[in-house]
C-alpha atoms as a PDB file:
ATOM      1  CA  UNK A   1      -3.996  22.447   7.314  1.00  0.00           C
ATOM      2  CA  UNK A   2      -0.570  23.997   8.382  1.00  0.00           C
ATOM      3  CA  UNK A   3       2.389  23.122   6.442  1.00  0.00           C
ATOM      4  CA  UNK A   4       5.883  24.165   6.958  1.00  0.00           C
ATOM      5  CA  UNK A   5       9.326  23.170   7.106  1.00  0.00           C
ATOM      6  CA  UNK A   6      11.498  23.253  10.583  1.00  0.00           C
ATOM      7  CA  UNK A   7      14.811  23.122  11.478  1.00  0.00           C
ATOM      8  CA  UNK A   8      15.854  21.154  14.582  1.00  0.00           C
ATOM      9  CA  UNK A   9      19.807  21.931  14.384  1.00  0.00           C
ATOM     10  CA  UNK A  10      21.545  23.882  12.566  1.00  0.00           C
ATOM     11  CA  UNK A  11      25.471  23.922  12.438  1.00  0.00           C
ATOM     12  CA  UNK A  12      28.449  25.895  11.059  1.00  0.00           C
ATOM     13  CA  UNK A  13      30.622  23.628   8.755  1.00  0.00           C
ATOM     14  CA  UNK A  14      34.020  23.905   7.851  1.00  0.00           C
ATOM     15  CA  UNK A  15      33.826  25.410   4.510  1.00  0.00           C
ATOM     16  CA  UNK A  16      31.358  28.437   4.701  1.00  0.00           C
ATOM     17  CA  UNK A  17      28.285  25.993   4.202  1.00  0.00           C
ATOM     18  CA  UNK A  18      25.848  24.858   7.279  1.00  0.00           C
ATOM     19  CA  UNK A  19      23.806  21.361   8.030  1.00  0.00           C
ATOM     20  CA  UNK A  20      20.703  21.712   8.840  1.00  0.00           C
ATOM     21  CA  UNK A  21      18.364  19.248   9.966  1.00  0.00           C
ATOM     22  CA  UNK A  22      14.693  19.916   9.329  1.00  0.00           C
ATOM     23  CA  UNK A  23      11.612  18.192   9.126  1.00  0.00           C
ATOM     24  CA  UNK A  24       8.450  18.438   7.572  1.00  0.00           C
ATOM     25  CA  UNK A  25       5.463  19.401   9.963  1.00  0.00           C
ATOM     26  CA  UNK A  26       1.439  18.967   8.860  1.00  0.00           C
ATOM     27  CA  UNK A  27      -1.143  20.284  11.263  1.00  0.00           C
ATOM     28  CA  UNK A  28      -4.292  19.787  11.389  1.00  0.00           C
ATOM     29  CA  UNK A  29      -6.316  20.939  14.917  1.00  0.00           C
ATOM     30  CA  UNK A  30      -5.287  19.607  18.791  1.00  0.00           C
ATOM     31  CA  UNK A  31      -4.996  16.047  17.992  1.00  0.00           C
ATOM     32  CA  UNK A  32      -2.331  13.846  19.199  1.00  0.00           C
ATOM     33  CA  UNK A  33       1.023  14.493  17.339  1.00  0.00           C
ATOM     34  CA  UNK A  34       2.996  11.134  15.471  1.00  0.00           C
ATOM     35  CA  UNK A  35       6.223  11.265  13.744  1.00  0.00           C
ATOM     36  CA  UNK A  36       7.747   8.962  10.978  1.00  0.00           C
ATOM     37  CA  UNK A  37      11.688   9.498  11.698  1.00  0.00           C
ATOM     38  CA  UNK A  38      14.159   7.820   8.820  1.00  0.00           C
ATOM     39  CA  UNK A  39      17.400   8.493   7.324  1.00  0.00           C
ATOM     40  CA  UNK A  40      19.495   7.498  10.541  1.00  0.00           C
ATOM     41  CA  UNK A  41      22.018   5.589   8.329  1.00  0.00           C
ATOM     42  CA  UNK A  42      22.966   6.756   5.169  1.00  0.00           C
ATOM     43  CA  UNK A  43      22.849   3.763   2.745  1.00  0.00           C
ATOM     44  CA  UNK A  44      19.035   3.294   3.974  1.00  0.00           C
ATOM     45  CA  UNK A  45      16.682   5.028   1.372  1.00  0.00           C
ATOM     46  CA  UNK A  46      13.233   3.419   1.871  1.00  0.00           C
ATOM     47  CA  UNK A  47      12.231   5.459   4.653  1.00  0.00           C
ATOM     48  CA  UNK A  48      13.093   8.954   2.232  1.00  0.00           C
ATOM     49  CA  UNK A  49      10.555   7.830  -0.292  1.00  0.00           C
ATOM     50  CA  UNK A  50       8.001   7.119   2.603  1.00  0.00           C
ATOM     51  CA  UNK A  51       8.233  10.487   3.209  1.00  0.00           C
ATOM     52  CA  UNK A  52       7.776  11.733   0.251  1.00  0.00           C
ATOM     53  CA  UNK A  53       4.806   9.447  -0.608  1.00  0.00           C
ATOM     54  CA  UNK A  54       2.961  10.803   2.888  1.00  0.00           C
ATOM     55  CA  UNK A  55       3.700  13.817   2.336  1.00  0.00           C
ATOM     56  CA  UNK A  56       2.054  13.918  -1.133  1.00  0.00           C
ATOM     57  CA  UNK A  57      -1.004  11.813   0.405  1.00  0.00           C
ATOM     58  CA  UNK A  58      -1.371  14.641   3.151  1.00  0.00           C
ATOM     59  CA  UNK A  59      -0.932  17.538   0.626  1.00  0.00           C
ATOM     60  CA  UNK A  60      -3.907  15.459  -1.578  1.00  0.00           C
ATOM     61  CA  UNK A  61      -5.739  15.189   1.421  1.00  0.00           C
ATOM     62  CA  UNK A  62      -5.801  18.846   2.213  1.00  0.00           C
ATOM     63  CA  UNK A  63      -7.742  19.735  -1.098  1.00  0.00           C
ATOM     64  CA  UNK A  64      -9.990  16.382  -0.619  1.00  0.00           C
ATOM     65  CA  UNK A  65     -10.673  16.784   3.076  1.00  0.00           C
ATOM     66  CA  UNK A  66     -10.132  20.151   4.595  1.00  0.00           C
ATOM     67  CA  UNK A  67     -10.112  19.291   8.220  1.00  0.00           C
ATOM     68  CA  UNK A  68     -10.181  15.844   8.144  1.00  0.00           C
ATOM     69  CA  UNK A  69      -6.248  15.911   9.837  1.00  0.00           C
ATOM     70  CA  UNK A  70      -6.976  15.960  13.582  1.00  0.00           C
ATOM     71  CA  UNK A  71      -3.776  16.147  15.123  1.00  0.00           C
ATOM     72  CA  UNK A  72      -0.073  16.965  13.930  1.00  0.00           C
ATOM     73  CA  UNK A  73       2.205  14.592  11.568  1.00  0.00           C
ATOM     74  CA  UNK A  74       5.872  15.056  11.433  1.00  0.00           C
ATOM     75  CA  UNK A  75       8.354  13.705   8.917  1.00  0.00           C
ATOM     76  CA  UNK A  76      11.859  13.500   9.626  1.00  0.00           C
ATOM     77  CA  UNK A  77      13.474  11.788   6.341  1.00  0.00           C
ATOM     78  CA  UNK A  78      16.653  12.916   6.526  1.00  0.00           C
ATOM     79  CA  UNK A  79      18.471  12.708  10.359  1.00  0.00           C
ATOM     80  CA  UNK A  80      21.953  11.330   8.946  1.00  0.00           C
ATOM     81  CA  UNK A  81      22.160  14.355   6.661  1.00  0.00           C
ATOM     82  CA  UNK A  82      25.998  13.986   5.719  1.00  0.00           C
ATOM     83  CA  UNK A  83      25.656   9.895   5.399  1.00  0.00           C
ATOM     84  CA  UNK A  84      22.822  10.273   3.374  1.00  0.00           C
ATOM     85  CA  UNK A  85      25.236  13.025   1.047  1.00  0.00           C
ATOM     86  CA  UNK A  86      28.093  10.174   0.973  1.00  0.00           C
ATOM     87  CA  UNK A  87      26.243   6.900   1.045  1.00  0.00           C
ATOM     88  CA  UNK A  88      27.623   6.209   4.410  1.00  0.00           C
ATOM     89  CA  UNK A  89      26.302   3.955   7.220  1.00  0.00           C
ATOM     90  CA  UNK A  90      27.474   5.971  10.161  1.00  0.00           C
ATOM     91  CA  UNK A  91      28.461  10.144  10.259  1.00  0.00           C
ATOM     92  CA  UNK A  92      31.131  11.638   8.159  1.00  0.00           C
ATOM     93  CA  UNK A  93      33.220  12.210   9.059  1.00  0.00           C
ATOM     94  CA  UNK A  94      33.261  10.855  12.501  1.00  0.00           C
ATOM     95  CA  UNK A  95      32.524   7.195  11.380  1.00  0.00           C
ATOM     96  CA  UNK A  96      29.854   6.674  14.325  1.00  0.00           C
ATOM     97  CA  UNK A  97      26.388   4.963  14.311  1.00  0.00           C
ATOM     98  CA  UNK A  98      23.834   7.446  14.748  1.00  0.00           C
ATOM     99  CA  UNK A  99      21.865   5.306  16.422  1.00  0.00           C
ATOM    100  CA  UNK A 100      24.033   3.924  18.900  1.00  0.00           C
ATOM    101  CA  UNK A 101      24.044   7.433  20.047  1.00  0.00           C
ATOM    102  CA  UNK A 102      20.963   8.186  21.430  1.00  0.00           C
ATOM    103  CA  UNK A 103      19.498   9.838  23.456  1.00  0.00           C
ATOM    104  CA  UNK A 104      22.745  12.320  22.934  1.00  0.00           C
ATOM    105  CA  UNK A 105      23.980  15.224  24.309  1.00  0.00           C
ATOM    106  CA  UNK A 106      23.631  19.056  23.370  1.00  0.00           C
ATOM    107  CA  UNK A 107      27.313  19.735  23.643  1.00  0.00           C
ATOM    108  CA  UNK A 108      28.557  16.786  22.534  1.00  0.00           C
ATOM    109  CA  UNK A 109      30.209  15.954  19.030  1.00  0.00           C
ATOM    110  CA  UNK A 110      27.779  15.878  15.725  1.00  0.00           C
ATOM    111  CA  UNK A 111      26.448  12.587  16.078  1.00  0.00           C
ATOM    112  CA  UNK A 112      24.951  13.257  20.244  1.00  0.00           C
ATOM    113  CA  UNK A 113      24.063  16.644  19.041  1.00  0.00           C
ATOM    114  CA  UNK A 114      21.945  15.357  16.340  1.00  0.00           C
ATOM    115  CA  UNK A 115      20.138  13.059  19.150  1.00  0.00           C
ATOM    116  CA  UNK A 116      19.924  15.194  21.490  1.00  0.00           C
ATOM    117  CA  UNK A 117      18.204  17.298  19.384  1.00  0.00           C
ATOM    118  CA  UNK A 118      15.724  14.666  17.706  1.00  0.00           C
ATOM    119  CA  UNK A 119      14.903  13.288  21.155  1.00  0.00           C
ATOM    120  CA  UNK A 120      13.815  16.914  21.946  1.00  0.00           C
ATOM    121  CA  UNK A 121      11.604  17.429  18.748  1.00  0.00           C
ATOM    122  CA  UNK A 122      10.090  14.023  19.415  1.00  0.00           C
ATOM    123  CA  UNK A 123       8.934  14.791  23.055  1.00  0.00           C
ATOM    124  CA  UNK A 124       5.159  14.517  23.601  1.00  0.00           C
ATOM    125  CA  UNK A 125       4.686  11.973  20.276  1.00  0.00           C
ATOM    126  CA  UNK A 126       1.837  10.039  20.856  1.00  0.00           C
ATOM    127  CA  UNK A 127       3.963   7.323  18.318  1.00  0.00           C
ATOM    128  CA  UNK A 128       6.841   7.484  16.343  1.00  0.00           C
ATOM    129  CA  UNK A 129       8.278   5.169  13.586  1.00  0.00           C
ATOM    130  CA  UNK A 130      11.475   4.711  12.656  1.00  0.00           C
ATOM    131  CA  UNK A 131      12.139   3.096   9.566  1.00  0.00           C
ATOM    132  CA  UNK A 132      15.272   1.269   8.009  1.00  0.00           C
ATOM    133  CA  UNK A 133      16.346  -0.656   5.403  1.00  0.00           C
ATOM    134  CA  UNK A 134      18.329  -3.657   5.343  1.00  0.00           C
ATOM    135  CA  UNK A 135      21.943  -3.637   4.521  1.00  0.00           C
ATOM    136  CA  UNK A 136      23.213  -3.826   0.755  1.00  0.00           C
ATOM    137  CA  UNK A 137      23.422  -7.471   1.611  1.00  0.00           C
ATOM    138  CA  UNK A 138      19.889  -8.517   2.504  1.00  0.00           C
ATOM    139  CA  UNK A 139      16.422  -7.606   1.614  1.00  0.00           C
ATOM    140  CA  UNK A 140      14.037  -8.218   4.112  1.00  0.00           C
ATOM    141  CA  UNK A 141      10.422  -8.520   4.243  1.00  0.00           C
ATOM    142  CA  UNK A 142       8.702  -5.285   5.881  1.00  0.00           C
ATOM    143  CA  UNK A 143       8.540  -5.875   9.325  1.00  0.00           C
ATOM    144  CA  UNK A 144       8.258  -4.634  13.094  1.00  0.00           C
ATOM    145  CA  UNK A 145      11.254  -5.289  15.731  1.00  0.00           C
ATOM    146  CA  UNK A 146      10.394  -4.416  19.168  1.00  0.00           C
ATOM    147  CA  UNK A 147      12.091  -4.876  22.285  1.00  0.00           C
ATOM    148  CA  UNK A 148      10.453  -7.336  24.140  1.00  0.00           C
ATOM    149  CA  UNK A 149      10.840  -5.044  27.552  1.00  0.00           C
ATOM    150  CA  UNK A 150       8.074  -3.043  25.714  1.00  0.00           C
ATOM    151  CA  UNK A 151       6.099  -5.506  23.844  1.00  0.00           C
ATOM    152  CA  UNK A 152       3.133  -4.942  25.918  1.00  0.00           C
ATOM    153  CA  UNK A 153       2.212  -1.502  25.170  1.00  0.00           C
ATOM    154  CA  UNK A 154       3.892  -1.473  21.427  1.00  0.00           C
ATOM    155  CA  UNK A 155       2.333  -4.765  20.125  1.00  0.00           C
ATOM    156  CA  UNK A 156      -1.260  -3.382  19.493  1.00  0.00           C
ATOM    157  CA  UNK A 157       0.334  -0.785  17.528  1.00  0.00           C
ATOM    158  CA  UNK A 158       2.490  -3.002  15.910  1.00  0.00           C
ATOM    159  CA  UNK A 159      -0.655  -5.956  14.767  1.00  0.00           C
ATOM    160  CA  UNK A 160      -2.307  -2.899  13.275  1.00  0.00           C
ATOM    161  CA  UNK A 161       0.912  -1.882  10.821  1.00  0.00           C
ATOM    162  CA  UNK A 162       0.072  -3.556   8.019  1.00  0.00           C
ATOM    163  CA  UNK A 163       3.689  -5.594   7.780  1.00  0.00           C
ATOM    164  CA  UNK A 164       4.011  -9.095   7.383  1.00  0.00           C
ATOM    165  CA  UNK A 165       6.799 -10.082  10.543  1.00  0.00           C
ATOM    166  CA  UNK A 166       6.661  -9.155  13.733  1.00  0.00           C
ATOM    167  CA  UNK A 167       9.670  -9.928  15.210  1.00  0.00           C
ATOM    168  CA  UNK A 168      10.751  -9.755  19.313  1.00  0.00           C
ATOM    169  CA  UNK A 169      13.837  -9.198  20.275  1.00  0.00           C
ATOM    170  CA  UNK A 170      15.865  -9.222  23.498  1.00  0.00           C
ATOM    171  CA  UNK A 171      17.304  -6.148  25.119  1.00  0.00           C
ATOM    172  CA  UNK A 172      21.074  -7.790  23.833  1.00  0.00           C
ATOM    173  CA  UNK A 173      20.053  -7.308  20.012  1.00  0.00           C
ATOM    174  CA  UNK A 174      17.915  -4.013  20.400  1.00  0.00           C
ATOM    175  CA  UNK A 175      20.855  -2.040  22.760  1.00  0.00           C
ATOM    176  CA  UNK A 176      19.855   0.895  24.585  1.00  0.00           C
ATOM    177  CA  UNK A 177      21.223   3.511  22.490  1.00  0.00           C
ATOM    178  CA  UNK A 178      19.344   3.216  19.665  1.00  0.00           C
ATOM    179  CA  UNK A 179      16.609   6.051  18.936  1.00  0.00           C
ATOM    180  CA  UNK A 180      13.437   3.436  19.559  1.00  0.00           C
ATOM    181  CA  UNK A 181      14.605   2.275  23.003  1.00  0.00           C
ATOM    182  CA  UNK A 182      15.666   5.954  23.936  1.00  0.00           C
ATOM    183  CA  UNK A 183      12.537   6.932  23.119  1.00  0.00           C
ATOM    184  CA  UNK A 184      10.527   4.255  24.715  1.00  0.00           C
ATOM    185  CA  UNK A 185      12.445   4.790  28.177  1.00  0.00           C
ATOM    186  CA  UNK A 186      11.276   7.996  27.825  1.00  0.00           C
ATOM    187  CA  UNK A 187       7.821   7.140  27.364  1.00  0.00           C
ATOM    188  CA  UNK A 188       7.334   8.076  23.784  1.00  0.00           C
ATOM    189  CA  UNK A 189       5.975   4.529  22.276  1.00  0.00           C
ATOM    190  CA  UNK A 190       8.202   4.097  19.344  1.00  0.00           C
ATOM    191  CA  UNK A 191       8.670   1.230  16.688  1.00  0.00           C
ATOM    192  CA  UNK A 192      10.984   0.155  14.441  1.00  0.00           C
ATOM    193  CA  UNK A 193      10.072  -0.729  10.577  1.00  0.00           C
ATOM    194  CA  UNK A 194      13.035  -2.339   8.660  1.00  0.00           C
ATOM    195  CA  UNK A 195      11.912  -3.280   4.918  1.00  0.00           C
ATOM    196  CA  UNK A 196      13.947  -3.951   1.683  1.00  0.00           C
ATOM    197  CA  UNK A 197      17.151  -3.634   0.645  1.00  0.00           C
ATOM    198  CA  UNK A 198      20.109  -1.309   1.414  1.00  0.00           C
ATOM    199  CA  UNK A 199      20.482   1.770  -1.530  1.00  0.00           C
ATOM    200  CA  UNK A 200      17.607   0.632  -3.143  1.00  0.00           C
ATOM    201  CA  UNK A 201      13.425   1.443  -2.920  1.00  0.00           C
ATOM    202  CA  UNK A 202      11.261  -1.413  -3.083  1.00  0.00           C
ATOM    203  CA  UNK A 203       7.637   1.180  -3.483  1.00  0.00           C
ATOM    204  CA  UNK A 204       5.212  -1.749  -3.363  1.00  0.00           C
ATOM    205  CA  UNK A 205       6.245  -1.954   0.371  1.00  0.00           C
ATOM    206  CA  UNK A 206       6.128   1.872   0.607  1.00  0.00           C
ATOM    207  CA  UNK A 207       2.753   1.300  -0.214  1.00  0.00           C
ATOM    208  CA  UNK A 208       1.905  -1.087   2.456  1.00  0.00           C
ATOM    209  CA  UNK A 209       3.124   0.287   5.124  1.00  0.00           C
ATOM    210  CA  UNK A 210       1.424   3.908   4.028  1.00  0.00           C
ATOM    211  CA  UNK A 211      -1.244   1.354   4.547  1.00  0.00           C
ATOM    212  CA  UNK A 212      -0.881   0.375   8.297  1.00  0.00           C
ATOM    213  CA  UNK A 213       0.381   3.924   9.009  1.00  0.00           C
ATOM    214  CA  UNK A 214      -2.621   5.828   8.107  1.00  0.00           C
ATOM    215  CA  UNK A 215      -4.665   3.372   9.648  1.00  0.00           C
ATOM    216  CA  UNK A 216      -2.878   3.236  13.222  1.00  0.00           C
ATOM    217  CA  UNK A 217      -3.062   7.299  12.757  1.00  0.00           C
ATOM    218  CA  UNK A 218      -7.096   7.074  12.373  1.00  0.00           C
ATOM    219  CA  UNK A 219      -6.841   5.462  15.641  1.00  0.00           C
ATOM    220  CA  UNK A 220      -5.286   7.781  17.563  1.00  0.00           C
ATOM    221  CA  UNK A 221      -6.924  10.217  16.717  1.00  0.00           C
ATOM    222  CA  UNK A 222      -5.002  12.121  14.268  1.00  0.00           C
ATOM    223  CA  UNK A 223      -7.353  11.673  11.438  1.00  0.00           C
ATOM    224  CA  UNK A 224     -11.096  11.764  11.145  1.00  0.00           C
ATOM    225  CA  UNK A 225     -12.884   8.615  12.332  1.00  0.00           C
ATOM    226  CA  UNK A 226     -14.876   8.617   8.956  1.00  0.00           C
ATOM    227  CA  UNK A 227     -12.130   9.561   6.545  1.00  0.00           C
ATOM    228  CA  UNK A 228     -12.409   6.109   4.028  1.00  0.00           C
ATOM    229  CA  UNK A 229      -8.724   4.077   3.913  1.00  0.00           C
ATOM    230  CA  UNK A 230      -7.732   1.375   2.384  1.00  0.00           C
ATOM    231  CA  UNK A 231      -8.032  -1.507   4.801  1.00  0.00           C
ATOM    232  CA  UNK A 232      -5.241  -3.580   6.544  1.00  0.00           C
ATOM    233  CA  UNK A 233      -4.594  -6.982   4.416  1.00  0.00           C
ATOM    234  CA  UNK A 234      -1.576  -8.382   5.801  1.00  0.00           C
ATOM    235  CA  UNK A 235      -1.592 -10.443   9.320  1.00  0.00           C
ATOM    236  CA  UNK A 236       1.828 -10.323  10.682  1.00  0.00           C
ATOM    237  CA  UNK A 237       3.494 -13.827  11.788  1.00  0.00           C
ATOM    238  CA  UNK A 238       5.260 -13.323  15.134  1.00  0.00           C
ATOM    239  CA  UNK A 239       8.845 -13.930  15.227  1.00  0.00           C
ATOM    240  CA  UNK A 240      10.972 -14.553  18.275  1.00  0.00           C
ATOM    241  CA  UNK A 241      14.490 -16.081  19.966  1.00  0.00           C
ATOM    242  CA  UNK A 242      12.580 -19.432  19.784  1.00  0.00           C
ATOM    243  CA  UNK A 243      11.265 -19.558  15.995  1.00  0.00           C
ATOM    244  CA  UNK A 244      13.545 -17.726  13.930  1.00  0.00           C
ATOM    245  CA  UNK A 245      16.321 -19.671  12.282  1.00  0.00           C
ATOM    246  CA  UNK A 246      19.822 -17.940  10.712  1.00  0.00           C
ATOM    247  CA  UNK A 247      21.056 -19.923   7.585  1.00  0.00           C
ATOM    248  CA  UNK A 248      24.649 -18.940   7.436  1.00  0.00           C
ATOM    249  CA  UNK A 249      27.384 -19.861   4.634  1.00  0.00           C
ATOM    250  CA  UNK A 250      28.808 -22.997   4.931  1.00  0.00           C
ATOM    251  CA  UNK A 251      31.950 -22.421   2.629  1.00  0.00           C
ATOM    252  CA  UNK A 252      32.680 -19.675   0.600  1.00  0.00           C
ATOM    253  CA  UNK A 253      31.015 -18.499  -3.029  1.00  0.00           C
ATOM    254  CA  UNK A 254      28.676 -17.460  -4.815  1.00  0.00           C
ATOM    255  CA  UNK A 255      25.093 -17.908  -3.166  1.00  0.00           C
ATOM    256  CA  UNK A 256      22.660 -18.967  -5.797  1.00  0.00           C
ATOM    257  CA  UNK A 257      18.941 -19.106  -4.274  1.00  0.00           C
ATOM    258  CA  UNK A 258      16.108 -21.303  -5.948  1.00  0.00           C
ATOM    259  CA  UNK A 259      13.156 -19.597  -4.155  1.00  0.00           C
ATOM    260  CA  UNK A 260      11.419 -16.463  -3.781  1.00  0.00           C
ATOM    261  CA  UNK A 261      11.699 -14.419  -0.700  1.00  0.00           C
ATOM    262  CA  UNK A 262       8.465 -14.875   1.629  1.00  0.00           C
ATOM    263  CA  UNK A 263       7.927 -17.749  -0.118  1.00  0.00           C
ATOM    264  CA  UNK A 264       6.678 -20.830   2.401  1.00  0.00           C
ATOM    265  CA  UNK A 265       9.242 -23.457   2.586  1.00  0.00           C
ATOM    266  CA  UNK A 266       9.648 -27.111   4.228  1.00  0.00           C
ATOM    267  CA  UNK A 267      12.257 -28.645   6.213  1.00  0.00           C
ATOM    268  CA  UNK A 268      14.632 -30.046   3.980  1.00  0.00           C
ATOM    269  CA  UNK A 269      13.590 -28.237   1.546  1.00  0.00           C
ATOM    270  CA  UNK A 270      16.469 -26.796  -1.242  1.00  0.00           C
ATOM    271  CA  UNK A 271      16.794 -22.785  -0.986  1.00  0.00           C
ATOM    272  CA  UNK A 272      20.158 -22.588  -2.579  1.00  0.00           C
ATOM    273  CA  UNK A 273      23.346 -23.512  -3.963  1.00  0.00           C
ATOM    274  CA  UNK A 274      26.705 -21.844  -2.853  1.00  0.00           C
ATOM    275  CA  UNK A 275      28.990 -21.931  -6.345  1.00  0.00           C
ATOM    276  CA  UNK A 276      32.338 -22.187  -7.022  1.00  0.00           C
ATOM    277  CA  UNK A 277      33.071 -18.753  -9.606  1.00  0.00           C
ATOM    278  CA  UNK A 278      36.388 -20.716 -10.422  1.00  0.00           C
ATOM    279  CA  UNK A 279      34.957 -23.789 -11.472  1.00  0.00           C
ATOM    280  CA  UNK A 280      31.868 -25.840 -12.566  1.00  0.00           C
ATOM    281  CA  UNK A 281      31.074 -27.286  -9.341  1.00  0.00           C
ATOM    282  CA  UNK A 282      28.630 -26.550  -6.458  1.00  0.00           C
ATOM    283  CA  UNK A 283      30.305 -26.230  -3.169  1.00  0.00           C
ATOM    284  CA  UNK A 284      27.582 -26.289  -0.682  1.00  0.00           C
ATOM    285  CA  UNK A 285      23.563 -27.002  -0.774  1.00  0.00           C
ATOM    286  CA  UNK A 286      21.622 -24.566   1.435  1.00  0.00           C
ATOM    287  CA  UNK A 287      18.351 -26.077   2.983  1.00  0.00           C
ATOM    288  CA  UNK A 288      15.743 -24.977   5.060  1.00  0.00           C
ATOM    289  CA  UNK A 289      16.095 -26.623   8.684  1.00  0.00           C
ATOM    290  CA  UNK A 290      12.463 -26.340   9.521  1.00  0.00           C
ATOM    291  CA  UNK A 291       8.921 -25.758   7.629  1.00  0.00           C
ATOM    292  CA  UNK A 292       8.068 -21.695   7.615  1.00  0.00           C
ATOM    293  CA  UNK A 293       8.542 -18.701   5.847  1.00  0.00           C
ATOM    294  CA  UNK A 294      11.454 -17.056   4.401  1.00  0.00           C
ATOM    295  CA  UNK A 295      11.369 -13.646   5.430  1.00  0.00           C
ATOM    296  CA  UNK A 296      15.074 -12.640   5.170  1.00  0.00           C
ATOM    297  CA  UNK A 297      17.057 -13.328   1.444  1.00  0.00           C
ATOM    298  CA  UNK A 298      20.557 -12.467   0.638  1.00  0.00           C
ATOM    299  CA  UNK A 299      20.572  -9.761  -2.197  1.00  0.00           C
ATOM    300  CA  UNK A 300      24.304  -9.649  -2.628  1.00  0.00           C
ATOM    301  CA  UNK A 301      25.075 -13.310  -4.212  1.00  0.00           C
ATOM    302  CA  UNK A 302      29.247 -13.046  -2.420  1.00  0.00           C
ATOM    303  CA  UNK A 303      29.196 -15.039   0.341  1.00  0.00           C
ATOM    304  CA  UNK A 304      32.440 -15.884   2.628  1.00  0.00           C
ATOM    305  CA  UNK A 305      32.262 -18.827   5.076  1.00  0.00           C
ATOM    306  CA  UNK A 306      29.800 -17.836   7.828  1.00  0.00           C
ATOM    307  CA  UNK A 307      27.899 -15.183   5.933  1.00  0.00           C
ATOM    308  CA  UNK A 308      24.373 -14.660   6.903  1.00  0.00           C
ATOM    309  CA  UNK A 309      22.194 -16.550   3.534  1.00  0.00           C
ATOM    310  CA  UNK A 310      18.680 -16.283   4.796  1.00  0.00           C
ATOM    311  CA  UNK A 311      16.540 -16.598   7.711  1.00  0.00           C
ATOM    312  CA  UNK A 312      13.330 -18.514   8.167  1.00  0.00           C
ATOM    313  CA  UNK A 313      10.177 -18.111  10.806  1.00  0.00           C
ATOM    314  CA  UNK A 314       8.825 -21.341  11.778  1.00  0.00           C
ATOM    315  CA  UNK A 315       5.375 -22.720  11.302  1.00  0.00           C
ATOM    316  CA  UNK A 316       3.931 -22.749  14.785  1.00  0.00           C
ATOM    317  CA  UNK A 317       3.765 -26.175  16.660  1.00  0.00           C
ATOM    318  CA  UNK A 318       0.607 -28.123  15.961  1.00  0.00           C
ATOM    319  CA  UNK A 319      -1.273 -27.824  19.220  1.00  0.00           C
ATOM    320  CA  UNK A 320      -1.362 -31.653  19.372  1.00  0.00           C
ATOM    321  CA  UNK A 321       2.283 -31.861  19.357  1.00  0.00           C
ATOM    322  CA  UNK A 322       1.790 -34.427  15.906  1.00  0.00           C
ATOM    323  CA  UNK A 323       4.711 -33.456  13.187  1.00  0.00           C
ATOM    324  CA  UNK A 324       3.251 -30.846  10.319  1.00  0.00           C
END
């Protein structure tokens, strides 16, 4: 195996240093090549110890299997690398969204050049993941969020991740500049992975989705047929405009829940209390408007009027039509 460190872009900055953006490249033989990209915004951490964790399962692999990596694997954990140095969302100090910047453009300001040169780096990748975490404010259940324009060709992918949510959405909520739709147009299949919480690492989903990865990898191509993984477990539910209910704030408060996140819960059923910090009171119940799963949780308990609580996939409809 062939292991060695690459840098994509490298710039001058103002104070005698440089930014470089690198990423880590394992190759095996002629195989197809597959990328796990992360570190677009800089308060998003889970996808920096997924790196790390693959890359010490390929460097294990390498003394267990010689030759048992088929094809080429490329980690990209860092591609915000000044967010990532100042725990900010978008790029210092330009206070843009990396990825509402793709695909980019070679002479244009940080954040294009940054796309412009991933999208180049990326060319030819037989699949690439991109993987987020929530904001500070919610932890989510690991999941898949595909465009539904590509649904088609991404969704066998996708079943074979190892995440518990697939979720669909329309071309308004995944816009076009993002680094998964850039990619896609260009026709480099591409999915999106957002698990946990913001400036945390949750590493028992780390785990699972090393799972699915590894496992969609072995069918490629990209590692032996007969090399032994551990199995997929979890059956995604599919989410969608149709099924997928928002519980949002009522009043303002503290947010108290009284379940546990991918827990299932009924319609009617009590999730939460909004509290009043000033007094001994509860302002507001919070219950679940149909039966399902809660796949979304707030993590940060502040809540103003209209702040996003929860959100719930729905049971499918009985094929009879009868109530559940």
């Amino acid at each position: 195996m062939d292991k060695r460190v690459e840098t994509l872009l490298s710039l001058e900055m103002p104070y005698r240093e440089r930014m470089r953006l690198q990423r880590s490249v394992f190759r095996g033989g002629d195989g197809p090549r597959v990328a796990v990209v992360a570190g677009i915004h800089g308060d998003e951490l889970e996808g920096l110890y997924l790196c790390h964790r693959l890359a010490a399962w390929l460097d294990a692999l390498a003394e267990r299997r010689p030759g048992a990596l088929l094809g080429t694997i490329e980690l990209y954990p860092a591609l915000n690398p000044l967010g990532l140095d100042t725990l900010a969302r978008t790029v210092p100090p330009y206070g843009v969204d990396l990825n509402r910047s793709f695909p980019g453009h070679a002479r244009g300001v940080l954040p294009q050049r940054i796309a412009a040169a991933t999208m180049t780096a990326l060319a030819g990748c037989a699949l690439v993941v991109d993987v987020h975490a929530s904001n500070i404010y919610l932890r989510e259940i690991p999941q898949v969020r595909i465009n539904h324009v590509f649904a088609e060709s991404l969704l066998p992918y996708a079943r074979r991740m190892n995440l518990d949510v697939i979720w669909l959405h329309g071309a308004v909520t995944v816009l076009e500049a993002t680094i998964a739709h850039s990619l896609n147009e260009a026709g480099v299949p591409a999915l999106v992975v957002e698990m946990g919480v913001g400036m945390r690492l949750t590493p028992v989903y780390t785990e699972q989705l090393i799972t699915g990865l590894l496992n969609v990898w072995q069918g490629l191509g990209v590692l032996a047929a007969d090399l032994e993984l551990a199995p997929v477990t979890h059956e995604p539910r599919l989410a969608h405009e149709d099924n997928v209910h928002y519980l949002n704030a009522a009043t303002s408060g503290l947010f108290v829940p009284e379940v546990e996140h991918w827990k299932a819960v009924r319609a009617g059923g009590l999730l939460g209390h909004i509290v009043s910090p000033m007094e001994g009171r509860r302002l507001a119940e919070v219950r679940s408007p149909c039966d399902g799963v809660l796949f979304t949780l707030r993590e940060y308990p502040l809540v103003y009027e209209g702040s996003l609580m929860a959100r719930v996939v729905a049971d499918a409809e009985p094929e009879n039509g009868e109530s559940a």
